[in-house]
C-alpha atoms as a PDB file:
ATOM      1  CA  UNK A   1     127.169 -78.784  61.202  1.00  0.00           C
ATOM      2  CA  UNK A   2     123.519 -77.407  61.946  1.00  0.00           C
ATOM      3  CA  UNK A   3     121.824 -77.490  65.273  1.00  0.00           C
ATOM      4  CA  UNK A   4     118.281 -76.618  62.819  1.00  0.00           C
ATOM      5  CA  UNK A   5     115.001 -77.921  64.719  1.00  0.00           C
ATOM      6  CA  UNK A   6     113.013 -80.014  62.289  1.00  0.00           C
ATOM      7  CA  UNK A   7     109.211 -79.524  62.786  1.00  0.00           C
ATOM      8  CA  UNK A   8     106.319 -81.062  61.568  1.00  0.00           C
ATOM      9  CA  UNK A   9     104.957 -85.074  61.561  1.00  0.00           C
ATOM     10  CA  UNK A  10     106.242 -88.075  60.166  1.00  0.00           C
ATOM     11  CA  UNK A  11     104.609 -91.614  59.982  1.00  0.00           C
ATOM     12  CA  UNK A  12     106.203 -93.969  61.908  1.00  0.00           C
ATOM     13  CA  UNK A  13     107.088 -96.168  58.456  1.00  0.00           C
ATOM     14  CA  UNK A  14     108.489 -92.881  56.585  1.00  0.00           C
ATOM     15  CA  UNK A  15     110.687 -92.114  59.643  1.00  0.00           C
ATOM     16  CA  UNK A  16     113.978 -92.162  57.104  1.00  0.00           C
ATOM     17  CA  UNK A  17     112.118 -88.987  55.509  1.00  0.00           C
ATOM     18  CA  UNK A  18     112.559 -86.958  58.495  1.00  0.00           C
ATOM     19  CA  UNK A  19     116.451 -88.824  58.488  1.00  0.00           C
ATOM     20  CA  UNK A  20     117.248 -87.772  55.517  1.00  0.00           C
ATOM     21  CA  UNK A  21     115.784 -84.001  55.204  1.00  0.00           C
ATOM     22  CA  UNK A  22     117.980 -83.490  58.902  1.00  0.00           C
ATOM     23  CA  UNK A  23     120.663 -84.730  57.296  1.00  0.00           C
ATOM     24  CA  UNK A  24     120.311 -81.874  54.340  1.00  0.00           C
ATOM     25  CA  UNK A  25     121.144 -79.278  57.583  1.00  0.00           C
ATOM     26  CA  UNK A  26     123.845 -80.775  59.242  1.00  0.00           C
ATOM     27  CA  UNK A  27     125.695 -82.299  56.418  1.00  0.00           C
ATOM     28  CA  UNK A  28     125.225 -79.589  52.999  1.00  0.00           C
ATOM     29  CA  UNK A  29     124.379 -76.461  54.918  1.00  0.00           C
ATOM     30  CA  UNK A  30     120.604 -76.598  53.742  1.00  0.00           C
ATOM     31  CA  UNK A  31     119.020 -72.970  54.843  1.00  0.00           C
ATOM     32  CA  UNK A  32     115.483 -73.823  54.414  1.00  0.00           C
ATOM     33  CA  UNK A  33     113.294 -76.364  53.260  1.00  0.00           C
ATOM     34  CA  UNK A  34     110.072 -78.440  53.522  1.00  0.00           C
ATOM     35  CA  UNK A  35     108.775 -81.614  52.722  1.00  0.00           C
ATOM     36  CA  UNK A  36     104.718 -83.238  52.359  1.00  0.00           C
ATOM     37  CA  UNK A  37     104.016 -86.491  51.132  1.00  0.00           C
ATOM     38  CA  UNK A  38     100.139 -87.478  50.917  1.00  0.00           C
ATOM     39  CA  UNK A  39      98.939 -91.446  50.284  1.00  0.00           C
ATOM     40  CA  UNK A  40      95.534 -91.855  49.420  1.00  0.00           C
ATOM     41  CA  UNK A  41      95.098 -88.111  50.380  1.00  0.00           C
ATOM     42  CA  UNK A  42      96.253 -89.066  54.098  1.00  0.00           C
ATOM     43  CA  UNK A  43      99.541 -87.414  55.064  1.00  0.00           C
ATOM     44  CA  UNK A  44     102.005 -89.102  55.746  1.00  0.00           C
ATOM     45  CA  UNK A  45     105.139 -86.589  56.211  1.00  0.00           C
ATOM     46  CA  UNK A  46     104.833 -83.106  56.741  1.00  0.00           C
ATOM     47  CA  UNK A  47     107.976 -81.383  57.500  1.00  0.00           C
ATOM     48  CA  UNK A  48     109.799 -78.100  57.771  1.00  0.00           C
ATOM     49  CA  UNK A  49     113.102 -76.154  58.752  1.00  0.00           C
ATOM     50  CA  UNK A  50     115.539 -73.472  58.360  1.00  0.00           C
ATOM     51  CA  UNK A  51     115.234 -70.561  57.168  1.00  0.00           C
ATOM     52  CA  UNK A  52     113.138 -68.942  54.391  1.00  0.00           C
ATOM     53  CA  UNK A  53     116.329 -66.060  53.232  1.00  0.00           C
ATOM     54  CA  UNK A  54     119.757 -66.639  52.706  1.00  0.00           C
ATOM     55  CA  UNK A  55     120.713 -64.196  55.773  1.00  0.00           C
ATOM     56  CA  UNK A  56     118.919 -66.637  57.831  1.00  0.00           C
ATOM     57  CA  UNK A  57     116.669 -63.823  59.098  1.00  0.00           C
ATOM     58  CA  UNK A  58     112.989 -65.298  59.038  1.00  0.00           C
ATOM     59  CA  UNK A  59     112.321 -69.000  60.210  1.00  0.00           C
ATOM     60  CA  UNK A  60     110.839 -71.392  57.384  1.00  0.00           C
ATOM     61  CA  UNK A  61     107.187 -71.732  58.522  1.00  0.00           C
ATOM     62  CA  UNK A  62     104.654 -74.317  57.542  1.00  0.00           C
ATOM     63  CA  UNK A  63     103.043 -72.041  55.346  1.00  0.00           C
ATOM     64  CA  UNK A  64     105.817 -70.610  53.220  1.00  0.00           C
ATOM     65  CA  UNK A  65     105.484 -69.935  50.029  1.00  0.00           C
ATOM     66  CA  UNK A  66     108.508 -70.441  47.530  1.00  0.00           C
ATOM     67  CA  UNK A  67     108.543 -70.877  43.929  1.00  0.00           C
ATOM     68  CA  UNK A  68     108.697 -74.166  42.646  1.00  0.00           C
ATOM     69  CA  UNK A  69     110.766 -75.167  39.628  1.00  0.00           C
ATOM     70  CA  UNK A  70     110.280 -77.949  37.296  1.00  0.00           C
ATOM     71  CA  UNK A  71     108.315 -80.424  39.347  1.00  0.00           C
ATOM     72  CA  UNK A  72     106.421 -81.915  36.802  1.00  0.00           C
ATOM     73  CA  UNK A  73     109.156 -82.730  34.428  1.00  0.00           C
ATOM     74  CA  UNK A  74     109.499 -85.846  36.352  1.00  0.00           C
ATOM     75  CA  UNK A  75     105.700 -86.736  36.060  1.00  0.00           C
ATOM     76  CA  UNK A  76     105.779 -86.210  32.498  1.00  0.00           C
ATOM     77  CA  UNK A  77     108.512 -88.389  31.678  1.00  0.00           C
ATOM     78  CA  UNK A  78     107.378 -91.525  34.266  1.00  0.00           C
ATOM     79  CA  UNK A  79     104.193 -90.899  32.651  1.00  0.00           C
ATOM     80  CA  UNK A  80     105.303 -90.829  28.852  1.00  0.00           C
ATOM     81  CA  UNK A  81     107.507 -94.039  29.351  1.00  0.00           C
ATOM     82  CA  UNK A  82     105.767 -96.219  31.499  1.00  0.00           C
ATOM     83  CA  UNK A  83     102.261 -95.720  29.301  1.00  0.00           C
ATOM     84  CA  UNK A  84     103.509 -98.858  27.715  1.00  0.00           C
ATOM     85  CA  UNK A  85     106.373-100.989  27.421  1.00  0.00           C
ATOM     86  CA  UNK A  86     106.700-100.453  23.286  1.00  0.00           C
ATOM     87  CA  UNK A  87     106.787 -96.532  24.436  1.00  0.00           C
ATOM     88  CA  UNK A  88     109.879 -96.751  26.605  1.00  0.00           C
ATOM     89  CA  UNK A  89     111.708 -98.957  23.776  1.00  0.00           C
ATOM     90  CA  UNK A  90     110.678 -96.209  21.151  1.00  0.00           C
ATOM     91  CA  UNK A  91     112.305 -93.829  23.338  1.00  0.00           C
ATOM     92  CA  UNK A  92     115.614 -96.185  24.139  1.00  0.00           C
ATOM     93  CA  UNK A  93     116.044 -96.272  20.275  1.00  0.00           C
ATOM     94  CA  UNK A  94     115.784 -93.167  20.359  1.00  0.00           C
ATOM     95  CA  UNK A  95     118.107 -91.907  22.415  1.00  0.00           C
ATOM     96  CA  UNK A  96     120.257 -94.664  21.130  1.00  0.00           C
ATOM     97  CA  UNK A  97     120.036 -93.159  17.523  1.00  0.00           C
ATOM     98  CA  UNK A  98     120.291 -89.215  18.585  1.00  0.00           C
ATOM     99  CA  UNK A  99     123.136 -88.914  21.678  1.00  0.00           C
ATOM    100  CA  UNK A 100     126.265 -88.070  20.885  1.00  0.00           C
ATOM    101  CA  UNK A 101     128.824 -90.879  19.545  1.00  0.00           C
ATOM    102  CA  UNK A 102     130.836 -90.446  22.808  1.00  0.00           C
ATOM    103  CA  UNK A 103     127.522 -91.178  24.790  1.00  0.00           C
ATOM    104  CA  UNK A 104     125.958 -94.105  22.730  1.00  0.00           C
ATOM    105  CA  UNK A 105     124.672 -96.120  23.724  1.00  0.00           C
ATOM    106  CA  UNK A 106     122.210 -94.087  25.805  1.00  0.00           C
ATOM    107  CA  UNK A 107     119.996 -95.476  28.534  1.00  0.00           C
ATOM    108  CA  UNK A 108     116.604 -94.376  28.455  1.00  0.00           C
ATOM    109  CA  UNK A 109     116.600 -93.083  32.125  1.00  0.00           C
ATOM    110  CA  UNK A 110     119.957 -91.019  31.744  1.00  0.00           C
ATOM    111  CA  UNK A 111     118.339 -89.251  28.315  1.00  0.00           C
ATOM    112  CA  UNK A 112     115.300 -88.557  29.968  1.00  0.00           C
ATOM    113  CA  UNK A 113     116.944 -86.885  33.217  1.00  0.00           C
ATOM    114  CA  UNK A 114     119.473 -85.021  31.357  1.00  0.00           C
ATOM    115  CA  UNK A 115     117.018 -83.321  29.363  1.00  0.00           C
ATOM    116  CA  UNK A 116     115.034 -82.516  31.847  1.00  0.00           C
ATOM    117  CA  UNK A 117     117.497 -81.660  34.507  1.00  0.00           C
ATOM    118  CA  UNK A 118     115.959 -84.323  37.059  1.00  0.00           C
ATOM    119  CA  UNK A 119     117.013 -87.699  37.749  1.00  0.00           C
ATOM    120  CA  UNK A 120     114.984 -90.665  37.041  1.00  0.00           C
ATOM    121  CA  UNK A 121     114.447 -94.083  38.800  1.00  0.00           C
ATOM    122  CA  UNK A 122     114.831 -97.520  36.963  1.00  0.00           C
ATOM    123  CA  UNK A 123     112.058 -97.582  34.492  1.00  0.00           C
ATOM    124  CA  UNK A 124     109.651-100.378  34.605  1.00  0.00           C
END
Protein backbone atom coordinates (compact mmCIF):
# COMPACT_ATOMS: atom_id res chain seq x y z
CA UNK A 1 0.00 0.00 0.00
CA UNK A 2 1.23 3.62 -1.06
CA UNK A 3 0.81 6.73 0.97
CA UNK A 4 1.83 8.65 -2.85
CA UNK A 5 0.30 12.35 -2.92
CA UNK A 6 -1.60 12.75 -6.15
CA UNK A 7 -1.23 16.33 -7.57
CA UNK A 8 -2.71 18.15 -10.17
CA UNK A 9 -6.73 19.08 -11.13
CA UNK A 10 -9.56 17.09 -11.91
CA UNK A 11 -13.10 18.19 -13.13
CA UNK A 12 -15.59 17.61 -10.84
CA UNK A 13 -17.44 15.00 -13.55
CA UNK A 14 -13.97 13.07 -14.24
CA UNK A 15 -13.45 12.71 -10.45
CA UNK A 16 -13.20 8.61 -11.03
CA UNK A 17 -9.93 9.64 -13.10
CA UNK A 18 -8.17 10.85 -10.15
CA UNK A 19 -9.95 7.35 -8.37
CA UNK A 20 -8.62 5.26 -10.47
CA UNK A 21 -4.86 6.62 -11.20
CA UNK A 22 -4.65 6.56 -6.87
CA UNK A 23 -5.69 3.36 -7.02
CA UNK A 24 -2.58 2.39 -9.56
CA UNK A 25 -0.28 3.42 -6.15
CA UNK A 26 -1.87 1.80 -3.48
CA UNK A 27 -3.09 -1.29 -5.12
CA UNK A 28 -0.08 -2.39 -8.12
CA UNK A 29 2.84 -0.52 -6.66
CA UNK A 30 2.74 2.17 -9.56
CA UNK A 31 6.22 4.32 -9.13
CA UNK A 32 5.34 7.13 -11.31
CA UNK A 33 2.87 8.30 -13.58
CA UNK A 34 0.72 11.10 -15.09
CA UNK A 35 -2.39 11.63 -16.65
CA UNK A 36 -4.06 14.88 -19.09
CA UNK A 37 -7.19 14.68 -20.73
CA UNK A 38 -8.23 17.88 -22.90
CA UNK A 39 -12.15 18.36 -24.33
CA UNK A 40 -12.54 20.87 -26.79
CA UNK A 41 -8.91 21.95 -25.91
CA UNK A 42 -10.18 22.72 -22.18
CA UNK A 43 -8.56 20.44 -19.60
CA UNK A 44 -10.26 18.53 -17.91
CA UNK A 45 -7.74 16.19 -15.78
CA UNK A 46 -4.33 16.94 -15.23
CA UNK A 47 -2.62 14.69 -12.89
CA UNK A 48 0.66 13.45 -11.52
CA UNK A 49 2.57 11.18 -8.90
CA UNK A 50 5.32 9.04 -7.84
CA UNK A 51 8.33 8.90 -8.82
CA UNK A 52 10.15 9.46 -12.15
CA UNK A 53 13.19 6.30 -11.37
CA UNK A 54 12.73 3.02 -10.17
CA UNK A 55 14.90 3.85 -6.87
CA UNK A 56 12.24 6.27 -6.14
CA UNK A 57 14.88 9.02 -5.96
CA UNK A 58 13.35 12.10 -7.94
CA UNK A 59 9.54 13.02 -7.52
CA UNK A 60 7.39 12.77 -10.87
CA UNK A 61 6.88 16.48 -11.71
CA UNK A 62 4.35 18.04 -14.00
CA UNK A 63 6.78 18.50 -16.54
CA UNK A 64 8.46 15.14 -16.91
CA UNK A 65 9.42 13.90 -19.79
CA UNK A 66 9.21 10.01 -20.49
CA UNK A 67 9.10 8.19 -23.62
CA UNK A 68 5.95 7.21 -24.89
CA UNK A 69 5.27 3.87 -26.55
CA UNK A 70 2.71 2.97 -29.00
CA UNK A 71 0.02 5.53 -28.38
CA UNK A 72 -1.27 5.83 -31.62
CA UNK A 73 -1.81 2.24 -32.38
CA UNK A 74 -5.08 2.69 -30.77
CA UNK A 75 -6.01 5.79 -32.96
CA UNK A 76 -5.16 4.01 -35.97
CA UNK A 77 -7.20 1.09 -35.48
CA UNK A 78 -10.58 3.15 -34.02
CA UNK A 79 -9.87 5.17 -36.96
CA UNK A 80 -9.43 2.34 -39.69
CA UNK A 81 -12.63 0.47 -38.39
CA UNK A 82 -15.03 2.90 -37.55
CA UNK A 83 -14.40 4.90 -41.15
CA UNK A 84 -17.35 2.84 -42.13
CA UNK A 85 -19.39 0.07 -41.12
CA UNK A 86 -18.47 -2.21 -44.50
CA UNK A 87 -14.67 -1.48 -43.18
CA UNK A 88 -15.03 -3.11 -39.79
CA UNK A 89 -16.92 -6.23 -41.49
CA UNK A 90 -13.97 -6.45 -44.08
CA UNK A 91 -11.77 -6.64 -41.21
CA UNK A 92 -14.12 -9.27 -39.05
CA UNK A 93 -13.84 -11.55 -42.19
CA UNK A 94 -10.77 -11.09 -42.02
CA UNK A 95 -9.66 -12.01 -39.00
CA UNK A 96 -12.24 -14.69 -39.25
CA UNK A 97 -10.41 -16.17 -42.37
CA UNK A 98 -6.58 -15.62 -41.05
CA UNK A 99 -6.51 -16.56 -36.94
CA UNK A 100 -5.53 -19.61 -36.02
CA UNK A 101 -8.16 -22.67 -36.11
CA UNK A 102 -7.99 -22.79 -32.26
CA UNK A 103 -8.97 -18.98 -32.23
CA UNK A 104 -11.72 -18.82 -35.00
CA UNK A 105 -13.84 -17.34 -34.92
CA UNK A 106 -12.06 -14.05 -34.19
CA UNK A 107 -13.74 -10.87 -33.02
CA UNK A 108 -12.70 -7.90 -34.69
CA UNK A 109 -11.75 -6.01 -31.42
CA UNK A 110 -9.60 -8.98 -29.95
CA UNK A 111 -7.55 -9.15 -33.59
CA UNK A 112 -7.07 -5.65 -33.61
CA UNK A 113 -5.68 -5.38 -29.87
CA UNK A 114 -3.60 -8.37 -30.10
CA UNK A 115 -1.77 -7.12 -32.92
CA UNK A 116 -1.24 -4.12 -31.69
CA UNK A 117 -0.58 -4.90 -28.11
CA UNK A 118 -3.50 -2.48 -26.85
CA UNK A 119 -6.91 -3.26 -25.97
CA UNK A 120 -9.83 -2.04 -27.79
CA UNK A 121 -13.41 -0.92 -26.78
CA UNK A 122 -16.65 -2.37 -28.42
CA UNK A 123 -16.54 -1.18 -31.94
CA UNK A 124 -19.38 0.79 -33.23
Amino acid sequence: MSDTTIHGTVDPRFARVRETFAEGFRTRDEIGAAVAVTIDGVPVVDLWAGHADLARTRPWAHDTIVNVYSTTKGMAALCSISSSSRAASIWTRRSRATGPPSRRPARTRCRCGRSSAIALGSLP
